[in-house]
PDB file of N, CA and C in Angstrom:
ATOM      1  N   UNK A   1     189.566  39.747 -22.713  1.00  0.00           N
ATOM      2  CA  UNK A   1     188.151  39.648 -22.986  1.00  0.00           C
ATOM      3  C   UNK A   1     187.643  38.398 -22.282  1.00  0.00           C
ATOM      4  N   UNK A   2     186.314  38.443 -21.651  1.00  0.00           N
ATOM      5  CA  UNK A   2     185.521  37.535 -20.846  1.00  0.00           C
ATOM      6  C   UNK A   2     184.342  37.606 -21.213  1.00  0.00           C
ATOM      7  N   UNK A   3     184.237  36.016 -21.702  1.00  0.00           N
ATOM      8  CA  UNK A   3     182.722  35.584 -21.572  1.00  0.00           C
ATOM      9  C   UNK A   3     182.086  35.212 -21.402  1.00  0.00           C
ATOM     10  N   UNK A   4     180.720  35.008 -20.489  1.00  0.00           N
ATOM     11  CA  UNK A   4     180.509  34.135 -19.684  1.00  0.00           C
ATOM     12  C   UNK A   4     178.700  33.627 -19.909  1.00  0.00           C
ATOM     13  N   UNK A   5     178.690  32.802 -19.839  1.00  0.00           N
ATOM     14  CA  UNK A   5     177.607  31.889 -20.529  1.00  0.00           C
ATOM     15  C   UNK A   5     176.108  32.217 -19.013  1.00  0.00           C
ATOM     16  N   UNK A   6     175.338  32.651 -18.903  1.00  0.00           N
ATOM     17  CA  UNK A   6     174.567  33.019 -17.965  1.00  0.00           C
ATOM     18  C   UNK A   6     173.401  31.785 -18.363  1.00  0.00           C
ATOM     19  N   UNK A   7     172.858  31.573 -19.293  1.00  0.00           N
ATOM     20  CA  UNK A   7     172.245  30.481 -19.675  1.00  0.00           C
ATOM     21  C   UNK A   7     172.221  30.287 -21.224  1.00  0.00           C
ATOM     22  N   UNK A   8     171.829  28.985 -21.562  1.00  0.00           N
ATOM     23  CA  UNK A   8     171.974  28.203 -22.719  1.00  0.00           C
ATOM     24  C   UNK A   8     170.562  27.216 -24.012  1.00  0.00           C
ATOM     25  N   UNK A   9     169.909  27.523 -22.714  1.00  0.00           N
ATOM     26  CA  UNK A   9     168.756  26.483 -23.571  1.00  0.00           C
ATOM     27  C   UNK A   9     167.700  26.897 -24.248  1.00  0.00           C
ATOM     28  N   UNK A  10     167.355  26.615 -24.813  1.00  0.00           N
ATOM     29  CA  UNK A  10     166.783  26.668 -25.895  1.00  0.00           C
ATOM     30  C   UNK A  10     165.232  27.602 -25.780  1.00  0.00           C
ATOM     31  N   UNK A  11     164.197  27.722 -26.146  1.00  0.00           N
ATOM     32  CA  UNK A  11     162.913  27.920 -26.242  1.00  0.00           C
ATOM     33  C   UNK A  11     162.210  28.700 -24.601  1.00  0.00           C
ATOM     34  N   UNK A  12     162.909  27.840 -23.893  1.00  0.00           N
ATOM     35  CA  UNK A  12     162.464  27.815 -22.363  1.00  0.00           C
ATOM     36  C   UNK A  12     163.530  27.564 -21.303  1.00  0.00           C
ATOM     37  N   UNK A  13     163.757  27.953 -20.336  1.00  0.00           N
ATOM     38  CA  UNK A  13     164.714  27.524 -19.461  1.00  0.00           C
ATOM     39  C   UNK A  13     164.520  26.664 -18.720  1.00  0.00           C
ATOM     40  N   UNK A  14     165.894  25.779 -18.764  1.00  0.00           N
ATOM     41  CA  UNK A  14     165.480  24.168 -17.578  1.00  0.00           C
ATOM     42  C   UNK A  14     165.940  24.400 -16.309  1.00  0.00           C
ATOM     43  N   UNK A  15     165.857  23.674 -15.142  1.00  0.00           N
ATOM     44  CA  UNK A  15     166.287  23.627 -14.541  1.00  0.00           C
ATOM     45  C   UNK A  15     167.752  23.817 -13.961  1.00  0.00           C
ATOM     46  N   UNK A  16     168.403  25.211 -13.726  1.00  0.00           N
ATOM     47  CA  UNK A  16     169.457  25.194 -13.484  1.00  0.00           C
ATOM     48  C   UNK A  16     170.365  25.547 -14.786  1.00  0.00           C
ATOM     49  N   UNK A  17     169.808  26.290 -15.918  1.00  0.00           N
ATOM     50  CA  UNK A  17     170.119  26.762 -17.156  1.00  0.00           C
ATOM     51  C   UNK A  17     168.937  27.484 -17.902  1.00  0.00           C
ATOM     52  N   UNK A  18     169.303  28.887 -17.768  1.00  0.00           N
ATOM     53  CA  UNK A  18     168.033  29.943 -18.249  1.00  0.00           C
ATOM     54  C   UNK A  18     168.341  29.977 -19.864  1.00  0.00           C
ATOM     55  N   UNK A  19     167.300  30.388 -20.343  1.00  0.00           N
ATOM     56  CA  UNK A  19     167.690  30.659 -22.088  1.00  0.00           C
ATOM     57  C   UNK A  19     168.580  31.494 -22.366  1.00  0.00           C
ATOM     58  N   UNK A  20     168.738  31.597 -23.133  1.00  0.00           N
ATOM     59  CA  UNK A  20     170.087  32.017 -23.883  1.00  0.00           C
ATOM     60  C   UNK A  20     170.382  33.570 -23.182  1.00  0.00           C
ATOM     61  N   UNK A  21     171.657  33.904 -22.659  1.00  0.00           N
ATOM     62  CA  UNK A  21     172.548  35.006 -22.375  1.00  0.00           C
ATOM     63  C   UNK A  21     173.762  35.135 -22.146  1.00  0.00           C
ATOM     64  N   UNK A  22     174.881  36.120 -21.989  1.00  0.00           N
ATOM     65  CA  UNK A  22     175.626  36.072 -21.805  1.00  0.00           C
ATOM     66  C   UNK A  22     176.500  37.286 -21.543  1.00  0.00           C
ATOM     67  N   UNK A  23     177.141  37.640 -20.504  1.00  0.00           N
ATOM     68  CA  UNK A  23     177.941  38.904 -20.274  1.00  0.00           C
ATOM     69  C   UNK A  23     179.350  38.696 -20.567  1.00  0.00           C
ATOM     70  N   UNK A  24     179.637  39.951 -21.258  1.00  0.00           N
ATOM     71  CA  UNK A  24     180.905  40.064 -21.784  1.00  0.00           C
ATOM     72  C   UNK A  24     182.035  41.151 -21.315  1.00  0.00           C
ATOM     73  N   UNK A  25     182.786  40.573 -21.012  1.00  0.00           N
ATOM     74  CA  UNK A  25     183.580  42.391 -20.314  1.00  0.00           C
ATOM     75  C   UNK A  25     184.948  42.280 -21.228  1.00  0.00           C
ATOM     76  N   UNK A  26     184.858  43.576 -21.593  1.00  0.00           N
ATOM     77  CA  UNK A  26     186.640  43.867 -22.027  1.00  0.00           C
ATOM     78  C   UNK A  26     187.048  45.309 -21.481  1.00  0.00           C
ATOM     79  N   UNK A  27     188.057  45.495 -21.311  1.00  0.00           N
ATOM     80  CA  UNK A  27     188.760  46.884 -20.962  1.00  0.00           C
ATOM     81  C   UNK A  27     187.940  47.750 -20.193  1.00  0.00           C
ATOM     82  N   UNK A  28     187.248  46.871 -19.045  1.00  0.00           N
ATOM     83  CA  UNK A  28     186.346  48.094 -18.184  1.00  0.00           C
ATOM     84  C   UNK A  28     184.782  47.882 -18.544  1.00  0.00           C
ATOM     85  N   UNK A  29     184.671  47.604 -19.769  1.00  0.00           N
ATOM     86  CA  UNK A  29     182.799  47.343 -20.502  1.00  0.00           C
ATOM     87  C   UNK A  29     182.620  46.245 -19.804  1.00  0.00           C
ATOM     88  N   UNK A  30     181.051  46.466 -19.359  1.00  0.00           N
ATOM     89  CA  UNK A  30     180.548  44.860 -19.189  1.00  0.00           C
ATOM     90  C   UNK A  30     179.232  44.908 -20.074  1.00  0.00           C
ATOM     91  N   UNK A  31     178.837  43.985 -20.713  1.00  0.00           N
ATOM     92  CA  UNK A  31     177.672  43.843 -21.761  1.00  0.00           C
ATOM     93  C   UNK A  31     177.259  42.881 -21.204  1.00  0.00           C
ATOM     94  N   UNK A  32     175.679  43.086 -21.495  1.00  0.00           N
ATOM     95  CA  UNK A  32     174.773  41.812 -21.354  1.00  0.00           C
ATOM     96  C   UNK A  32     174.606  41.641 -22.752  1.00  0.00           C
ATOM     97  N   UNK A  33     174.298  40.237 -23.357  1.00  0.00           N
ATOM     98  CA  UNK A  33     174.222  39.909 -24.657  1.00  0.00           C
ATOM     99  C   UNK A  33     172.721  39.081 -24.725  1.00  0.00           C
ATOM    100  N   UNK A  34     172.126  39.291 -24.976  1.00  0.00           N
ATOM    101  CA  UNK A  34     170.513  38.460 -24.568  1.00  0.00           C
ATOM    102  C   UNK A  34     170.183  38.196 -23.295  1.00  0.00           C
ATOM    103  N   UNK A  35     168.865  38.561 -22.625  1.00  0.00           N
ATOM    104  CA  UNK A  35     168.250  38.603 -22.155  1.00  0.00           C
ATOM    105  C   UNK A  35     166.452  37.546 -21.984  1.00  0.00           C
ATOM    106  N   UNK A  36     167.746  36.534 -21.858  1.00  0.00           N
ATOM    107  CA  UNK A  36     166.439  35.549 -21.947  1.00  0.00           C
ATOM    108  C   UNK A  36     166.013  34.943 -20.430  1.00  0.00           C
ATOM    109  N   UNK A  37     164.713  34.413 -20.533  1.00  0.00           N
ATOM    110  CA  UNK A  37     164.541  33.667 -19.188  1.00  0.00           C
ATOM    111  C   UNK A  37     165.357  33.093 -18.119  1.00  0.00           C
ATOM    112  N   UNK A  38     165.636  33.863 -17.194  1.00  0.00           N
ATOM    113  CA  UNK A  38     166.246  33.406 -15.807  1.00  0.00           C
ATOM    114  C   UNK A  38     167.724  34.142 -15.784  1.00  0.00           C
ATOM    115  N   UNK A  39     167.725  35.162 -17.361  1.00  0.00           N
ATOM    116  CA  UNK A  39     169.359  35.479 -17.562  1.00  0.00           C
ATOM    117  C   UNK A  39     169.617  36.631 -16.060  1.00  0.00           C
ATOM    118  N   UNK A  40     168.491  37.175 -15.981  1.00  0.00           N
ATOM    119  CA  UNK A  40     168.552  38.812 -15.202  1.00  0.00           C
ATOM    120  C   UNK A  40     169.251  38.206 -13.561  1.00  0.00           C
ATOM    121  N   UNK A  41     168.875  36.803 -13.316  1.00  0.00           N
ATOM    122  CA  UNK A  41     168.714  36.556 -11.770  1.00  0.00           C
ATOM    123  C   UNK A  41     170.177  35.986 -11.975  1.00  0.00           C
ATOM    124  N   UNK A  42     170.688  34.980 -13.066  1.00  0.00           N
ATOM    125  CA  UNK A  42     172.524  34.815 -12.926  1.00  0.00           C
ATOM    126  C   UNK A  42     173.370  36.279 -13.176  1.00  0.00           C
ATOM    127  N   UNK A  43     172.964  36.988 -13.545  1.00  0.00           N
ATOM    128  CA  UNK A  43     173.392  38.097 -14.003  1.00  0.00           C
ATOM    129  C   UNK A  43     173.375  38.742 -12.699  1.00  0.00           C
ATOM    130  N   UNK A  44     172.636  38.467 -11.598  1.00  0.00           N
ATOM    131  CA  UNK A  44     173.089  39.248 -10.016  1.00  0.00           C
ATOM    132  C   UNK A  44     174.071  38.520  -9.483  1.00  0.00           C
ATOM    133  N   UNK A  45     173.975  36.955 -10.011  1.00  0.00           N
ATOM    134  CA  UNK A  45     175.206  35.954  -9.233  1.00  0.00           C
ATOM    135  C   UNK A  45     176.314  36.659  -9.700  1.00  0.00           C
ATOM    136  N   UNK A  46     176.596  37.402 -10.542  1.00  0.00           N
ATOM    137  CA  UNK A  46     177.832  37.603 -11.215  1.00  0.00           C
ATOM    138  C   UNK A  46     178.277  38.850 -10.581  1.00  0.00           C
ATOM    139  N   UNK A  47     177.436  39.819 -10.671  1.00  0.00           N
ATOM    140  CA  UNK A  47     177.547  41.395 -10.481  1.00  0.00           C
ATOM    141  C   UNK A  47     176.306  41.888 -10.088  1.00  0.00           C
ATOM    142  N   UNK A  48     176.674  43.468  -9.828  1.00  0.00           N
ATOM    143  CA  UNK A  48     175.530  44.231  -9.147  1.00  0.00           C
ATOM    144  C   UNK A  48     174.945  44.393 -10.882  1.00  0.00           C
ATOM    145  N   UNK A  49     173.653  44.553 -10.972  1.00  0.00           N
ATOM    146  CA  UNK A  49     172.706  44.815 -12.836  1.00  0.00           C
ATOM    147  C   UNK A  49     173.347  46.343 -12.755  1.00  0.00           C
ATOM    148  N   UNK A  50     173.506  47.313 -12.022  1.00  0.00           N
ATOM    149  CA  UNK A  50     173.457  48.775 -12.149  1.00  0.00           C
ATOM    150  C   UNK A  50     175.128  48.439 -12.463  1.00  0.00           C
ATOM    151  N   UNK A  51     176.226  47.872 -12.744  1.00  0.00           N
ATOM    152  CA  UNK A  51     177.442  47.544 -13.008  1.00  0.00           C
ATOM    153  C   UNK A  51     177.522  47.358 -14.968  1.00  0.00           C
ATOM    154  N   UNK A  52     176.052  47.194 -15.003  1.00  0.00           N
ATOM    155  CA  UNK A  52     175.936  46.795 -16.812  1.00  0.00           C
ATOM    156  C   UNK A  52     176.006  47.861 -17.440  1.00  0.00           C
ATOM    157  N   UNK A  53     177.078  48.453 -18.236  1.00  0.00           N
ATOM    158  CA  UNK A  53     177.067  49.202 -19.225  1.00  0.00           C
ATOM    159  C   UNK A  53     175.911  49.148 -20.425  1.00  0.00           C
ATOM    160  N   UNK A  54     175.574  48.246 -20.823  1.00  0.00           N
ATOM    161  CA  UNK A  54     174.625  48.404 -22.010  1.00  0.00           C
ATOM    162  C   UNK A  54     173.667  46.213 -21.963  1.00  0.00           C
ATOM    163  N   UNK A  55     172.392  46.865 -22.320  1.00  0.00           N
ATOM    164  CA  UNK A  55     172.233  45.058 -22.682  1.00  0.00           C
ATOM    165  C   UNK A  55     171.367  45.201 -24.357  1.00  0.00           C
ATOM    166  N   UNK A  56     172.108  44.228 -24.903  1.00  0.00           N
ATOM    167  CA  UNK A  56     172.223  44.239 -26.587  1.00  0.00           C
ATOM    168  C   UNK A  56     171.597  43.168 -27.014  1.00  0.00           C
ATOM    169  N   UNK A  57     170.603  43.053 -27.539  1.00  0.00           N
ATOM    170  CA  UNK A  57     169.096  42.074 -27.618  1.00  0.00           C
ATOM    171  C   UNK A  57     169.476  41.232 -28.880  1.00  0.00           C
ATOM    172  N   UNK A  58     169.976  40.290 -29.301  1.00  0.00           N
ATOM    173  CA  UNK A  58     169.798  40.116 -30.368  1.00  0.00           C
ATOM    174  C   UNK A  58     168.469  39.872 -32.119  1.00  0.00           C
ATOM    175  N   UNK A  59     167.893  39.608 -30.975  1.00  0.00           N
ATOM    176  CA  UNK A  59     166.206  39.415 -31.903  1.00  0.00           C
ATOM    177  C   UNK A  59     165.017  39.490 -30.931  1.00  0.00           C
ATOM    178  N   UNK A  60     163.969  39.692 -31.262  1.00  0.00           N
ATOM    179  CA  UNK A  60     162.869  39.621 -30.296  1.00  0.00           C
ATOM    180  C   UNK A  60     162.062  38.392 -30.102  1.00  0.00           C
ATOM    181  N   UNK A  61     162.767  37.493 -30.284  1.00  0.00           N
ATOM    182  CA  UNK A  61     162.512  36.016 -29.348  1.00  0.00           C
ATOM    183  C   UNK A  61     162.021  36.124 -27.823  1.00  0.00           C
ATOM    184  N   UNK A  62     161.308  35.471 -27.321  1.00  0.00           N
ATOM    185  CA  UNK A  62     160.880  35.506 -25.513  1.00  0.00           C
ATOM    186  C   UNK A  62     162.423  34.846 -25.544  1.00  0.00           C
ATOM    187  N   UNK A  63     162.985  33.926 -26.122  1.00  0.00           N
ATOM    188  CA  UNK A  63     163.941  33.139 -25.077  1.00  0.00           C
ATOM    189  C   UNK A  63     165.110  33.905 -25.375  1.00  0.00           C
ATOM    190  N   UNK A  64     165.120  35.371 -25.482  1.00  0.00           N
ATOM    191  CA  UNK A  64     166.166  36.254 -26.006  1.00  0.00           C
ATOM    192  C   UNK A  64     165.779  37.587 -25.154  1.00  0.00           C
ATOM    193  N   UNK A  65     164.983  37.990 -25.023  1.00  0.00           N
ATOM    194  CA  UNK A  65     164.410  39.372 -24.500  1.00  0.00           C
ATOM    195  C   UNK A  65     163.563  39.004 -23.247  1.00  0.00           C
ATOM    196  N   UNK A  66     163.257  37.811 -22.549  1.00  0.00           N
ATOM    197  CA  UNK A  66     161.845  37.932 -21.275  1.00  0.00           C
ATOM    198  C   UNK A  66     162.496  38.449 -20.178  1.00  0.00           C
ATOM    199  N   UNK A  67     163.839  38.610 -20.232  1.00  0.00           N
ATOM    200  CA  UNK A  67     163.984  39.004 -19.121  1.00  0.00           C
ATOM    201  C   UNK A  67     164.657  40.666 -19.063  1.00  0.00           C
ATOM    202  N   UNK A  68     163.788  41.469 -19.894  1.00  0.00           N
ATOM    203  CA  UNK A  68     163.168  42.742 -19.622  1.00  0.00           C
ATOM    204  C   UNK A  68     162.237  43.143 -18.877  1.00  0.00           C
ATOM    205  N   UNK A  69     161.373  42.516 -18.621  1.00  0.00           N
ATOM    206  CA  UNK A  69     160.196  42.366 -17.742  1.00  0.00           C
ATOM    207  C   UNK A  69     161.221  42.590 -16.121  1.00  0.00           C
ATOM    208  N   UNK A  70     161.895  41.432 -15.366  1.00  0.00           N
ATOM    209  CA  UNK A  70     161.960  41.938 -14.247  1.00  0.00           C
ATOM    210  C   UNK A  70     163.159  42.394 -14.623  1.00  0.00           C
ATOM    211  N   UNK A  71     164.085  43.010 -15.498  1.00  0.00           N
ATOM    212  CA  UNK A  71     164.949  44.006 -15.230  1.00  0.00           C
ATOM    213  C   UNK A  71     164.244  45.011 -15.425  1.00  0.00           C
ATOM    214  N   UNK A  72     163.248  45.669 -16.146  1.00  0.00           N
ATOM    215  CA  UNK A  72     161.996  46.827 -15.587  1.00  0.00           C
ATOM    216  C   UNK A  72     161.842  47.016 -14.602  1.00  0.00           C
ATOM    217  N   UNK A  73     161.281  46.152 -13.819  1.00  0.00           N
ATOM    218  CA  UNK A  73     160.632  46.103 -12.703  1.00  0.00           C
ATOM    219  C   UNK A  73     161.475  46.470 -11.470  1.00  0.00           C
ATOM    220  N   UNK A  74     162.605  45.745 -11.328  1.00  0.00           N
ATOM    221  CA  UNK A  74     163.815  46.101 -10.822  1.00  0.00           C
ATOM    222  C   UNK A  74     164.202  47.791 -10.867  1.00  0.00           C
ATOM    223  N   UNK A  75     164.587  48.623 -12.035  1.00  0.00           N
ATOM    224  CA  UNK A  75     165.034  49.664 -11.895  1.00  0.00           C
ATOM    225  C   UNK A  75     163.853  50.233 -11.744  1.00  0.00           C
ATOM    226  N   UNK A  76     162.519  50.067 -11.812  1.00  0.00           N
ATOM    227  CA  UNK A  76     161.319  51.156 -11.934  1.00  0.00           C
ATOM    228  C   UNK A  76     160.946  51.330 -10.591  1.00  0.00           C
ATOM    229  N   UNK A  77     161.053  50.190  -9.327  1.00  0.00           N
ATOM    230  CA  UNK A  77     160.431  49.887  -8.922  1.00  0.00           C
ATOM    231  C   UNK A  77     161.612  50.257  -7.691  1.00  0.00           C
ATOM    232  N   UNK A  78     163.057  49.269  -7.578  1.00  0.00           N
ATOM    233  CA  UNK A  78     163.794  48.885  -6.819  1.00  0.00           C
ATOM    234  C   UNK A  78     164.638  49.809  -6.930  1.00  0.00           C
ATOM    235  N   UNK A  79     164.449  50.632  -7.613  1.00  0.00           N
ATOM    236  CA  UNK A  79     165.721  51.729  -7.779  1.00  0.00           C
ATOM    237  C   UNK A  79     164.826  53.200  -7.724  1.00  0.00           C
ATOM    238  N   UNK A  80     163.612  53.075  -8.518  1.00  0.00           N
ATOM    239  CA  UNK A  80     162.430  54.559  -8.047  1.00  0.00           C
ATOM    240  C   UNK A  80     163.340  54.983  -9.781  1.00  0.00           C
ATOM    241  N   UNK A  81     163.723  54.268 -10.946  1.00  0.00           N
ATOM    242  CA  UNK A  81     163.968  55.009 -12.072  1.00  0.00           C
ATOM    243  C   UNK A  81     165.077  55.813 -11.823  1.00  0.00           C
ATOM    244  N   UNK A  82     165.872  55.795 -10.599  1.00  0.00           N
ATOM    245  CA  UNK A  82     167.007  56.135 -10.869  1.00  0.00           C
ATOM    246  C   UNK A  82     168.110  55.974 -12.112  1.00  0.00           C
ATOM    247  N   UNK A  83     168.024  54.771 -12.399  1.00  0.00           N
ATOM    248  CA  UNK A  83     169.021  53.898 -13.453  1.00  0.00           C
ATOM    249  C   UNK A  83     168.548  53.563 -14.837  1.00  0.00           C
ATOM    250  N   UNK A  84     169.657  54.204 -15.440  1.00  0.00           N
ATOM    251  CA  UNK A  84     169.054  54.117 -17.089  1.00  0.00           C
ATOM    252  C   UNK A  84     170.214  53.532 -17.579  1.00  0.00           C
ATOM    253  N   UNK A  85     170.001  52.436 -18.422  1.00  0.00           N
ATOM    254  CA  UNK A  85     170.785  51.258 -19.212  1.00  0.00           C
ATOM    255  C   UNK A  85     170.586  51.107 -20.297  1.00  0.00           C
ATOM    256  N   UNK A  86     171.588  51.411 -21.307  1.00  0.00           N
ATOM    257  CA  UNK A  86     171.253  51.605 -22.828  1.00  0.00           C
ATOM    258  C   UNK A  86     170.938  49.913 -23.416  1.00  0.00           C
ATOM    259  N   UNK A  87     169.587  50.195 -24.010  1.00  0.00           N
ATOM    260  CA  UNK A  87     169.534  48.865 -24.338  1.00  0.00           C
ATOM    261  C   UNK A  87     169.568  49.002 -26.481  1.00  0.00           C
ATOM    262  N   UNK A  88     170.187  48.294 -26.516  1.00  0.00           N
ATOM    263  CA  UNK A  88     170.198  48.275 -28.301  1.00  0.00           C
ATOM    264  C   UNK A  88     169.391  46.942 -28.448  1.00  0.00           C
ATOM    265  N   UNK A  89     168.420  47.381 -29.449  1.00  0.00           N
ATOM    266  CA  UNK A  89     167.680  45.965 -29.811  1.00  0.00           C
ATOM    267  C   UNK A  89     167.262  46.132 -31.438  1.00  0.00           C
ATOM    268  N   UNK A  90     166.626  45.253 -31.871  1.00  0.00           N
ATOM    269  CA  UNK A  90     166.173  45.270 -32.964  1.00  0.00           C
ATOM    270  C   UNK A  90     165.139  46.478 -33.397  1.00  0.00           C
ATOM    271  N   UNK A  91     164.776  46.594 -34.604  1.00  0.00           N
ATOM    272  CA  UNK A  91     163.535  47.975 -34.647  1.00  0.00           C
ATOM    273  C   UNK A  91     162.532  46.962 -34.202  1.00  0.00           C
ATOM    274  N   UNK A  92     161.453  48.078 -33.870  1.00  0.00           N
ATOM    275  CA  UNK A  92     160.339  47.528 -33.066  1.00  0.00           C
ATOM    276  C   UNK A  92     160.406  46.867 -32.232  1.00  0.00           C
ATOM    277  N   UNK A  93     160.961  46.708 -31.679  1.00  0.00           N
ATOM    278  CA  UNK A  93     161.069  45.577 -30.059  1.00  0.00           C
ATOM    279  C   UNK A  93     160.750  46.712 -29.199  1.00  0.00           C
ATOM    280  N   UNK A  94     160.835  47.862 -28.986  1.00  0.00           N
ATOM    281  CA  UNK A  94     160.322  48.648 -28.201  1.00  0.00           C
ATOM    282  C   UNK A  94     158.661  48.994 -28.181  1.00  0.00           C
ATOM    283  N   UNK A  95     158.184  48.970 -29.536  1.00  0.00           N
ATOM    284  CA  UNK A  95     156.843  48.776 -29.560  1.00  0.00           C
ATOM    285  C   UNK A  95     156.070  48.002 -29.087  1.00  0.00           C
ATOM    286  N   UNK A  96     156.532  46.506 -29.538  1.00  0.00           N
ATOM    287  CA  UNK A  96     156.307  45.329 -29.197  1.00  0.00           C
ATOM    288  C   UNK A  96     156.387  44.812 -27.949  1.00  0.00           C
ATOM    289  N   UNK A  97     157.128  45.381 -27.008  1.00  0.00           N
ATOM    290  CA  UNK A  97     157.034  45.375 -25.687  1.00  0.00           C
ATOM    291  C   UNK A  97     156.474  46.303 -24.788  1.00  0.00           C
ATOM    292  N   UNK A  98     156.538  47.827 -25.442  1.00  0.00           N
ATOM    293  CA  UNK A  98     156.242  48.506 -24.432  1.00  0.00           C
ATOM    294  C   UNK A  98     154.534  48.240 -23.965  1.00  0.00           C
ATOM    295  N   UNK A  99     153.739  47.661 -24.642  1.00  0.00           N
ATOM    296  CA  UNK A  99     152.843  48.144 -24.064  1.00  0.00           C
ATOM    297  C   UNK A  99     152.126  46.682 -22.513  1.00  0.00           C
ATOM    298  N   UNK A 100     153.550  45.697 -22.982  1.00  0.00           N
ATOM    299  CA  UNK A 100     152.954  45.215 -21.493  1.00  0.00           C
ATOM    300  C   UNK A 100     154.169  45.591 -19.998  1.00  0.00           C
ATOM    301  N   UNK A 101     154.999  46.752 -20.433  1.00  0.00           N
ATOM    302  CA  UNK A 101     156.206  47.065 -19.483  1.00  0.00           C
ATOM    303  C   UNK A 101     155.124  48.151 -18.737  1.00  0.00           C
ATOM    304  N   UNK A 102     154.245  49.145 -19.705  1.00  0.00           N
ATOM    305  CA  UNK A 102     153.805  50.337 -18.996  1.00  0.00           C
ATOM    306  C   UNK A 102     152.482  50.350 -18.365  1.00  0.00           C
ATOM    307  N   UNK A 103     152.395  50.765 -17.077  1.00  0.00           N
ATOM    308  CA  UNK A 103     151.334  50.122 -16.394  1.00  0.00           C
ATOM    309  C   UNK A 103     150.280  51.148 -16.688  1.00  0.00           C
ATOM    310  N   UNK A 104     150.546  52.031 -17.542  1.00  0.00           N
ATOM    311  CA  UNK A 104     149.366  53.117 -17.893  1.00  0.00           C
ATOM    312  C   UNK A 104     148.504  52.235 -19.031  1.00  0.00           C
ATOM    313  N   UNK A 105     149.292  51.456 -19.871  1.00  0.00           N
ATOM    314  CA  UNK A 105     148.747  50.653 -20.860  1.00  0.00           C
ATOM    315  C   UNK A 105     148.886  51.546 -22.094  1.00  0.00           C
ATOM    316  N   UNK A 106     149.613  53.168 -21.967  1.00  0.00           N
ATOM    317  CA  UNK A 106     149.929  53.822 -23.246  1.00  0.00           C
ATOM    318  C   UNK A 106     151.101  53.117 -23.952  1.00  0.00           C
ATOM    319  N   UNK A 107     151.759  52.061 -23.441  1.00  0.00           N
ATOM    320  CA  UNK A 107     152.763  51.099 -24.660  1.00  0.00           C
ATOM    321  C   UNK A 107     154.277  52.295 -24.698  1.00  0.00           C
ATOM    322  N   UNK A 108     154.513  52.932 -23.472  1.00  0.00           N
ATOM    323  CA  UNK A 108     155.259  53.802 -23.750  1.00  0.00           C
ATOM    324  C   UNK A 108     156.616  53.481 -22.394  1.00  0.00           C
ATOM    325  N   UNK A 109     158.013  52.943 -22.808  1.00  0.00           N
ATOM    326  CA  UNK A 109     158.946  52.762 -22.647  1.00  0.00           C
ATOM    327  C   UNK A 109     159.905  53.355 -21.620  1.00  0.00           C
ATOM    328  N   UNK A 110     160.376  53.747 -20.211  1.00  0.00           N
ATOM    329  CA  UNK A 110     161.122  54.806 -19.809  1.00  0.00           C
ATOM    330  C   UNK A 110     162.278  54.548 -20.327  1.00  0.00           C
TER     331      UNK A 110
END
């Protein structure tokens, strides 16, 4: 088992340390574990994003989840929605986000 610290700080990301994330691999799985500010862009230093088996949100904090925004943008955009990545999050975090992910403004999730 491997785990690897993608960023650490707190509220906001500093310079050279994004908020809190971390990928985990065992027996073939690779997990993203929060998805906070600047996690999505160390998370390419590491691996290809389409290599992520699942990313697992722990709460709906910005310094836990902002970096849904350009992993959206990325598969919607950079991939044409080819790529679907199971994301497990809290209830309502899909509500709560979808409606600034969907550019129709119906608040609705791919």
């Amino acid at each position: 088992m491997n785990l690897r610290v993608l960023g650490s700080s707190g509220g906001y990301p500093a310079p050279g340390n994004p908020s809190t994330g971390f990928v985990l691999e065992h027996a073939g799985a690779r997990l993203w574990l929060d998805a906070g500010s600047g996690t999505f862009a160390e998370l390419q230093r590491l691996a290809d994003f389409t290599s992520v088996d699942a990313l697992v949100l722990s709460h709906a904090h910005a310094d836990h989840c902002a970096d849904l925004f350009p992993l959206h943008v990325a598969i919607r955009y950079g991939l044409g929605n080819g790529f679907k990545l199971p994301v497990y999050a809290p209830p309502g975090l899909r509500e709560r986000l979808g409606a600034l992910l969907d550019p129709g403004g119906a608040g609705q999730l791919d």
